[in-house]
Each structure stands twice: as structure tokens, then as C-alpha cells.
Protein backbone atom coordinates (compact mmCIF):
# COMPACT_ATOMS: atom_id res chain seq x y z
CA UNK A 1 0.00 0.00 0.00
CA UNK A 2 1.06 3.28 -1.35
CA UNK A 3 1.53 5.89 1.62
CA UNK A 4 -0.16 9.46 0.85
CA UNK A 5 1.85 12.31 -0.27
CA UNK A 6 1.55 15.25 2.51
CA UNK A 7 0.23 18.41 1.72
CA UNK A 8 3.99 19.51 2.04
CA UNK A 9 5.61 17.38 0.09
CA UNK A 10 3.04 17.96 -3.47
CA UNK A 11 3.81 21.76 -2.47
CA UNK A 12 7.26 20.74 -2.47
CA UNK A 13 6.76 18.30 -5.65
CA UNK A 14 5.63 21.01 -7.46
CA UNK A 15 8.08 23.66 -7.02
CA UNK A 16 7.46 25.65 -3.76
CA UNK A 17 9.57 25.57 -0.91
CA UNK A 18 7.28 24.57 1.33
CA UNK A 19 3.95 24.34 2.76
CA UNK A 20 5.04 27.72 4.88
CA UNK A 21 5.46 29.89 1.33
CA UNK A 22 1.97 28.91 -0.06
CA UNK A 23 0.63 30.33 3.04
CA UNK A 24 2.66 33.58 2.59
CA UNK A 25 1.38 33.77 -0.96
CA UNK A 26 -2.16 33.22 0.03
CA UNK A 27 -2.48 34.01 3.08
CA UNK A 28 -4.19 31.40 4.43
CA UNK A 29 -2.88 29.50 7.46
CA UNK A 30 -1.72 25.83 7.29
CA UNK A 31 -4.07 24.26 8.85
CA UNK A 32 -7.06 25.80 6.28
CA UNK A 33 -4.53 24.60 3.55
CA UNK A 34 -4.17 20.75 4.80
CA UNK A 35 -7.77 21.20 5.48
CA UNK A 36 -8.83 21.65 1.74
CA UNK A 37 -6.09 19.01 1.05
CA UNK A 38 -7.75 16.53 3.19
CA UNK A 39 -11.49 17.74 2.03
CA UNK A 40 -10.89 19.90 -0.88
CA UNK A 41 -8.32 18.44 -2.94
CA UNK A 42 -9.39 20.22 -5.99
CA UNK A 43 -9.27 23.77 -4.86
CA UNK A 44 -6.24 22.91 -2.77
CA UNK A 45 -4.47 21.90 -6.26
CA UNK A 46 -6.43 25.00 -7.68
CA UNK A 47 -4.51 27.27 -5.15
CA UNK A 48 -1.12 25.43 -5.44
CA UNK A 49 -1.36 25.69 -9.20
CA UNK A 50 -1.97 29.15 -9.34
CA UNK A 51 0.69 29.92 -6.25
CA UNK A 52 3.57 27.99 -8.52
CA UNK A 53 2.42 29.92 -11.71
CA UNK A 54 2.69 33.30 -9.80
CA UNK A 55 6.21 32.11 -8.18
CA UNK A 56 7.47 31.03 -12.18
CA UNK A 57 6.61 34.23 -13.65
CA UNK A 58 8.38 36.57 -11.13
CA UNK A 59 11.47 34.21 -11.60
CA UNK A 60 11.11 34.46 -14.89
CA UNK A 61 10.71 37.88 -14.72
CA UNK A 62 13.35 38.63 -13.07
CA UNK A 63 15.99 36.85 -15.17
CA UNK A 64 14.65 39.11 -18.34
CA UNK A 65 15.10 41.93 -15.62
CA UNK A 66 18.53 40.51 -15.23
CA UNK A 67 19.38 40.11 -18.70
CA UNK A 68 17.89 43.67 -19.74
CA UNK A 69 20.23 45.36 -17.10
CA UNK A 70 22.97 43.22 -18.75
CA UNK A 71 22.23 44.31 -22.21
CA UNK A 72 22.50 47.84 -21.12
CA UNK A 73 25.54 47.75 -19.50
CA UNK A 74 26.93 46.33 -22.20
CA UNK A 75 25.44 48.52 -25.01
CA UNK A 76 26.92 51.75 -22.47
CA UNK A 77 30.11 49.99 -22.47
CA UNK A 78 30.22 50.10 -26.20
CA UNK A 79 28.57 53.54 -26.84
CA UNK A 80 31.88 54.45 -24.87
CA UNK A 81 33.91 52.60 -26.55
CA UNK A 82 32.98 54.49 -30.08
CA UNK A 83 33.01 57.58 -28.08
CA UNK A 84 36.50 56.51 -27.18
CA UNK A 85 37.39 55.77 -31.54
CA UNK A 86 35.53 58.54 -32.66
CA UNK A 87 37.50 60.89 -29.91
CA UNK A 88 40.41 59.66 -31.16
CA UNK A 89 39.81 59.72 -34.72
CA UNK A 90 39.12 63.60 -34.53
CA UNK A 91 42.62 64.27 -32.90
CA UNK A 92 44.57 62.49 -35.64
């Protein structure tokens, strides 16, 4: 016989860090959350699926965050560069 996964562990499974953070993001308290697990597995999953999609997109955001910051540093650093080629162009 099969044991059942905790509430934990399929918010774990499913890319949370734990039961704790889906109560942060909802703020519901853990024991309403292992309730609707226990009773309510639908909306539970409902909530969790919505609670990982949220979490995703902000780390997704945040890498094109990441990358756009990176892109502009780099397109400064070679704006200066042809500043630098163009500065020293007009002395020769």
C-alpha cells in the first residue's frame, strides 16, 4: 500500500519551498490549507497551481530583468567605446 503524499511534500513536488510559502502567498494559514487538502483536494491543487504559476513568472521575470540590465551595460560599455574611436579619430 502506497503511503499518501503530505500536503507539504506535493507543495514541495511542485516547485514551492514549502507548505510555509503557499501560506505567505495566500495568506491562508496551514491548517485551512491541509484542510482543503484533506477535504478539498481540488481547490487545494487549484490554489497550489496558481501559487507555482505566480512564483514562475516573477522568476522568470526577473531573469529578463537581469538580462535587460545586462544588455544595457553592455550597449553603455560600447557607446563608450565608439566615443573613445571617434574621440580619437578627430585628434589624428
Amino acid at each position: 500500500m502506497q503511503k499518501q503524499m503530505r500536503a507539504s511534500d506535493v507543495c514541495k513536488a511542485n516547485g514551492l519551498s514549502s507548505m510555509s510559502e503557499l501560506c505567505d502567498m495566500t495568506g491562508q494559514s496551514y491548517g485551512t490549507l491541509r484542510n482543503w487538502y484533506l477535504t478539498k483536494r481540488d481547490l487545494f491543487d487549484v490554489v497550489l497551481i496558481g501559487a507555482v504559476f505566480i512564483k514562475k513568472t516573477h522568476e522568470a521575470q526577473a531573469q529578463v530583468d537581469d538580462a535587460t540590465q545586462t544588455i544595457a551595460n553592455l550597449n553603455w560599455g560600447l557607446q563608450q567605446q565608439v566615443k573613445s574611436l571617434n574621440d580619437a579619430k578627430a585628434q589624428s
